[in-house]
C-alpha atoms as a PDB file:
ATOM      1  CA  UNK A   1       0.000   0.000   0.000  1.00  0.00           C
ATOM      2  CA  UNK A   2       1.614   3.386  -1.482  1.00  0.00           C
ATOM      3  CA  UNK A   3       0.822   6.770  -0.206  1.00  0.00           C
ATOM      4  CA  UNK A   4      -1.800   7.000  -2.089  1.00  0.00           C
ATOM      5  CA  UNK A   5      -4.120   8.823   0.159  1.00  0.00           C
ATOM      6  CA  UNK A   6      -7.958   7.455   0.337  1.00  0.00           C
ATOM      7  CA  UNK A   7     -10.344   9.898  -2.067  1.00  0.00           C
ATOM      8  CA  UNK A   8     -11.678  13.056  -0.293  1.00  0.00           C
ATOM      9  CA  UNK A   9     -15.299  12.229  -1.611  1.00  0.00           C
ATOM     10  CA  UNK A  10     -15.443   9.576   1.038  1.00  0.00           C
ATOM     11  CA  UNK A  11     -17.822   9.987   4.368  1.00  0.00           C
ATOM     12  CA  UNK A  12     -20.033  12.941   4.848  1.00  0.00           C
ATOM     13  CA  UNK A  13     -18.909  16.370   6.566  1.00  0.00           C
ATOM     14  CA  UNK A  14     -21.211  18.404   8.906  1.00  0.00           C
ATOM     15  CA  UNK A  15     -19.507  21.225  11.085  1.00  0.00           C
ATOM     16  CA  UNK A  16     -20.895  22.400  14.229  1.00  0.00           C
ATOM     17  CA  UNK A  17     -19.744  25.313  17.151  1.00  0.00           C
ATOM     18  CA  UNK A  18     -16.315  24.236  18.021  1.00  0.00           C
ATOM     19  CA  UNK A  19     -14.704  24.978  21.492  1.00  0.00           C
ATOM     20  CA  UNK A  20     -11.274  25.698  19.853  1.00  0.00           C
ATOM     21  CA  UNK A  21      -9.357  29.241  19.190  1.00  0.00           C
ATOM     22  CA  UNK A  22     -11.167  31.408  18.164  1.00  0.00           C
ATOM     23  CA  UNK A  23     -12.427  33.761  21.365  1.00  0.00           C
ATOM     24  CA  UNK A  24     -16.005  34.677  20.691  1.00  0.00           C
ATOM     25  CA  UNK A  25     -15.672  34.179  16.791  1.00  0.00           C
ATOM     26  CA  UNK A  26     -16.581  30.289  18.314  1.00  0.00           C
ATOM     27  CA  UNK A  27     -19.643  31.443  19.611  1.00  0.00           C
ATOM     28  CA  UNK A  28     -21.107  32.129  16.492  1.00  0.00           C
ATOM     29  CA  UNK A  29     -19.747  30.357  13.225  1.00  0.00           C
ATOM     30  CA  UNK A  30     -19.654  26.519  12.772  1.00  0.00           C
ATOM     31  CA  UNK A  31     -16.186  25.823  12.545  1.00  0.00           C
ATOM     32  CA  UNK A  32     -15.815  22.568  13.907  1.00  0.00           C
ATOM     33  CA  UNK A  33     -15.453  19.903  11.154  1.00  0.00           C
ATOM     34  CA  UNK A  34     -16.972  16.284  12.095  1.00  0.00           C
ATOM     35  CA  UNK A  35     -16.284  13.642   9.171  1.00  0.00           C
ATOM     36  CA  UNK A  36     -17.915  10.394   9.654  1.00  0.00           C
ATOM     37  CA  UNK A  37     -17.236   7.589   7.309  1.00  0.00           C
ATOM     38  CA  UNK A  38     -18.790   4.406   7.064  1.00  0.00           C
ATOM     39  CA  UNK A  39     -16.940   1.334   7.020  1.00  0.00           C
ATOM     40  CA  UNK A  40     -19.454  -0.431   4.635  1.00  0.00           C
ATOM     41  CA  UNK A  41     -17.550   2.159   2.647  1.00  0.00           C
ATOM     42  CA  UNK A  42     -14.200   2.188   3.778  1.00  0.00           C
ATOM     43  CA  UNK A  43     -13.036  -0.833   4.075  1.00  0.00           C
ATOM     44  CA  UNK A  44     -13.454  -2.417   0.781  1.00  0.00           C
ATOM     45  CA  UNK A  45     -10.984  -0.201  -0.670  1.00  0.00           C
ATOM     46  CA  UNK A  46      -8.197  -1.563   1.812  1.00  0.00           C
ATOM     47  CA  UNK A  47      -6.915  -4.869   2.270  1.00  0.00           C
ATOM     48  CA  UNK A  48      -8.439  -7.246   4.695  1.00  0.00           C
ATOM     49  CA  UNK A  49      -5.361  -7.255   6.872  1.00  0.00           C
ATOM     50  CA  UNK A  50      -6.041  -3.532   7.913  1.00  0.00           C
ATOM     51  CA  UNK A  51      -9.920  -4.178   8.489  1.00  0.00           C
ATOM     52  CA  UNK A  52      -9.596  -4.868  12.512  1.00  0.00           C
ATOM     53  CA  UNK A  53      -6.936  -2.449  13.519  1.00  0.00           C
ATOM     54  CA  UNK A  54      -9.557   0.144  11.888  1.00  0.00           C
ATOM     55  CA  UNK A  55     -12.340  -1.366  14.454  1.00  0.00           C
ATOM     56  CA  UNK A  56      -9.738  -0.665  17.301  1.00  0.00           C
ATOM     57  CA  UNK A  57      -9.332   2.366  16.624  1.00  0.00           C
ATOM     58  CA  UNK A  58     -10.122   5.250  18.818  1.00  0.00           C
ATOM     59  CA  UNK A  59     -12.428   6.918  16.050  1.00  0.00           C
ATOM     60  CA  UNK A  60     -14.538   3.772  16.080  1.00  0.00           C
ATOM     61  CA  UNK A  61     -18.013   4.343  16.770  1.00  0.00           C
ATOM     62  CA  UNK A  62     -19.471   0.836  16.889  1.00  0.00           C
ATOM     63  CA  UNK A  63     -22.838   1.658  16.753  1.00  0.00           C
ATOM     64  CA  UNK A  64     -23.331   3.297  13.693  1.00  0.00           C
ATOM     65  CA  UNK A  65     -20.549   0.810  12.181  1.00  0.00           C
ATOM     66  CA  UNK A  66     -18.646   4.246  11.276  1.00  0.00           C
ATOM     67  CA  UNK A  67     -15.389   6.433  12.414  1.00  0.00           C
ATOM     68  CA  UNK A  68     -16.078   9.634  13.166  1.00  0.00           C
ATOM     69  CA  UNK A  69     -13.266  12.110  12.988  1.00  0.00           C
ATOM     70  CA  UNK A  70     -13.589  15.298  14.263  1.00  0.00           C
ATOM     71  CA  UNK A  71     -11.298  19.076  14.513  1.00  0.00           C
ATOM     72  CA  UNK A  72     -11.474  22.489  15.450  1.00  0.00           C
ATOM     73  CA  UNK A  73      -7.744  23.574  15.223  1.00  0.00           C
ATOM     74  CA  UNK A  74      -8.572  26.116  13.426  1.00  0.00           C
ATOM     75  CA  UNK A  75     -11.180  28.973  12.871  1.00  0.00           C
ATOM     76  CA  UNK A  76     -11.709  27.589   9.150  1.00  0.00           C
ATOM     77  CA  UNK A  77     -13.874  24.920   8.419  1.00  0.00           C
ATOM     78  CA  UNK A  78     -11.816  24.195   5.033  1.00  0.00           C
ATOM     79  CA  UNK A  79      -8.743  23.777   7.225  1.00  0.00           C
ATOM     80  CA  UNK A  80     -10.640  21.682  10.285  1.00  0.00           C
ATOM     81  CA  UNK A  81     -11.947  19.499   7.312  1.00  0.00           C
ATOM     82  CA  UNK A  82      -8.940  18.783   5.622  1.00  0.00           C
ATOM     83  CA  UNK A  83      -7.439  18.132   9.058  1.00  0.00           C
ATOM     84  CA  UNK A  84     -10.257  15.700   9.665  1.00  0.00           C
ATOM     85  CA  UNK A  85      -8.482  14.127   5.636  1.00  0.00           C
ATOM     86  CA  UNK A  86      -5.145  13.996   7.472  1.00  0.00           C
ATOM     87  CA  UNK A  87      -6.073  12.040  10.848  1.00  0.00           C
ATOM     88  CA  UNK A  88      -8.069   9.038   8.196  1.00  0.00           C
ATOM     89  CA  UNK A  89      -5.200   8.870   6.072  1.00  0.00           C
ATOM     90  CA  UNK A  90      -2.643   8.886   9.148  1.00  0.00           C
ATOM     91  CA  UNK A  91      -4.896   6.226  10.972  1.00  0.00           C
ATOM     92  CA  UNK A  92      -4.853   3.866   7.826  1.00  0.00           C
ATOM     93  CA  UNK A  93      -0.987   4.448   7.415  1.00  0.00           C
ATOM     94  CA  UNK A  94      -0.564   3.352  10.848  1.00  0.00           C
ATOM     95  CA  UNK A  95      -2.539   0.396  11.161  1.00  0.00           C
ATOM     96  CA  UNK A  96      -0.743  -0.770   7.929  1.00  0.00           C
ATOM     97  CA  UNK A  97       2.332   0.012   9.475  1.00  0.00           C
ATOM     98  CA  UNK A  98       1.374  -2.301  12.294  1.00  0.00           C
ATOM     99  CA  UNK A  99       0.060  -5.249  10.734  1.00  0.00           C
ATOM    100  CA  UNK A 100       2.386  -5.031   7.497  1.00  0.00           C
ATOM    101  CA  UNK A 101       6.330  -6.087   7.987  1.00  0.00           C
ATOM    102  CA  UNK A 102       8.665  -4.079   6.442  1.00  0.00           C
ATOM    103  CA  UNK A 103      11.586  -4.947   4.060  1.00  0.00           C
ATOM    104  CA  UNK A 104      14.198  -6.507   6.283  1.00  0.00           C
ATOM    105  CA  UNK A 105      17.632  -4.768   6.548  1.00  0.00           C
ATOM    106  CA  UNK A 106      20.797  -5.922   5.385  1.00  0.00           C
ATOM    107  CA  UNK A 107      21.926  -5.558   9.015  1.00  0.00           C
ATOM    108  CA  UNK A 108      19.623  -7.840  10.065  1.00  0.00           C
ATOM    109  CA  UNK A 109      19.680 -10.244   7.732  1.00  0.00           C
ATOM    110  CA  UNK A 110      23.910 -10.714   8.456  1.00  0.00           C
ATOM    111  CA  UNK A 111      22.334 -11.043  12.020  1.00  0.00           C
ATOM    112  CA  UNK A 112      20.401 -13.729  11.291  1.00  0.00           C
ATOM    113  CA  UNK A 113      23.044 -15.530   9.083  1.00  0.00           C
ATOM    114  CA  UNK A 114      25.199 -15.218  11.912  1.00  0.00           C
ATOM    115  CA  UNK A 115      23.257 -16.777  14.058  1.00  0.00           C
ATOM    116  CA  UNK A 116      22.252 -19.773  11.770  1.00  0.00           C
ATOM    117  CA  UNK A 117      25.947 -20.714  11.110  1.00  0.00           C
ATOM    118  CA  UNK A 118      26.686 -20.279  14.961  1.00  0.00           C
ATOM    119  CA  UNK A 119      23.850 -22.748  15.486  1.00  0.00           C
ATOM    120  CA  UNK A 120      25.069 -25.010  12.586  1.00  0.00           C
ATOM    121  CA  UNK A 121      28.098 -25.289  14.048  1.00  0.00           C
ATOM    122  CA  UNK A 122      26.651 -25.736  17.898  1.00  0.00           C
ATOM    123  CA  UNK A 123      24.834 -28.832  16.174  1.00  0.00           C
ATOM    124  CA  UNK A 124      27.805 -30.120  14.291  1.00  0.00           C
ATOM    125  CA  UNK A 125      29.701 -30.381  17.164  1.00  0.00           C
ATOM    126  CA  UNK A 126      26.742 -32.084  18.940  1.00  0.00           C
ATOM    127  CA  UNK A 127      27.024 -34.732  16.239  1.00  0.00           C
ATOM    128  CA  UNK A 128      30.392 -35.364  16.628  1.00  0.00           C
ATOM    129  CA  UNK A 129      30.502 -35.638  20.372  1.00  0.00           C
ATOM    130  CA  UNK A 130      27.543 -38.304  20.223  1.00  0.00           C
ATOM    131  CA  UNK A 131      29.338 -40.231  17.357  1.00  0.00           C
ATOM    132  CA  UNK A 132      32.688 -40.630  19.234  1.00  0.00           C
ATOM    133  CA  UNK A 133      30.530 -41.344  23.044  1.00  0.00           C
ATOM    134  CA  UNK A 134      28.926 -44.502  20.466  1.00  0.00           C
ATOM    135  CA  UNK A 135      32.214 -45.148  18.783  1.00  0.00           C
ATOM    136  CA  UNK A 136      33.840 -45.349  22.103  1.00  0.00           C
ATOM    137  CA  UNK A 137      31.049 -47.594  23.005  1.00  0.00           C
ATOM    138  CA  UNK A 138      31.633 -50.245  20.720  1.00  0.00           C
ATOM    139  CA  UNK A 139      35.101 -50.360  21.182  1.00  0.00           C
ATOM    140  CA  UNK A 140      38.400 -52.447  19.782  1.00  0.00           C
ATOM    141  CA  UNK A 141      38.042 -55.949  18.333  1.00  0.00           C
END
């Protein structure tokens, strides 16, 4: 999954009076931007393996089966909207962050090797030790 951020058609926008800066401009204008957007919705356009960290998230609002994302940083609605954008795309980056693995480092792959010749060798030895206790075992004829 690229960077491709999810289309800005998606869930439904209402604003209401928003506690935020503002000082009495808050009183009067609706700048608080609420975007709610159903999962029936959602969720098809990302892979399965994302669908329950979405659930778990704190925008989850089980009963309507929705998130509901909501911002009044600012006095504009445009702004508080496209803030409300930002926080869906950042939650679906991070879930897929979570539940995806990442490309494994050269570091850690000479780790690994490391280790899997160290253990080769641990078991060689092993081997060897048994073979001689049997050989000893049997002994001269």
């Amino acid at each position: 999954m690229g960077q491709r951020p999810l289309p800005s058609e998606i869930g439904e926008v209402s604003y209401a009076r928003s506690s935020g800066p503002g000082g009495q401009n808050v009183n009067k204008v609706n700048s608080k931007a609420q975007l709610r957007v159903s999962l029936d919705q959602l969720l098809p356009m990302l892979p399965t393996v994302l669908h329950d960290g979405i659930r778990k998230s704190t925008y989850y609002a089980g009963k309507t089966n929705s998130l509901l994302i909501q911002s009044d940083d600012s006095r504009k609605q445009t702004a508080n909207k496209d803030t409300c954008y930002r926080k869906l795309n950042e939650l679906v980056m991070d879930v897929y962050n979570q539940n995806v693995p990442g490309e494994t480092s050269e570091e850690q792959k000479d780790k690994v090797k490391k280790l899997q010749r160290a253990e080769n060798e641990s078991r060689l030895k092993m081997k060897k030790k048994h073979s001689s206790k049997k050989a000893a075992r049997r002994g001269d004829d």
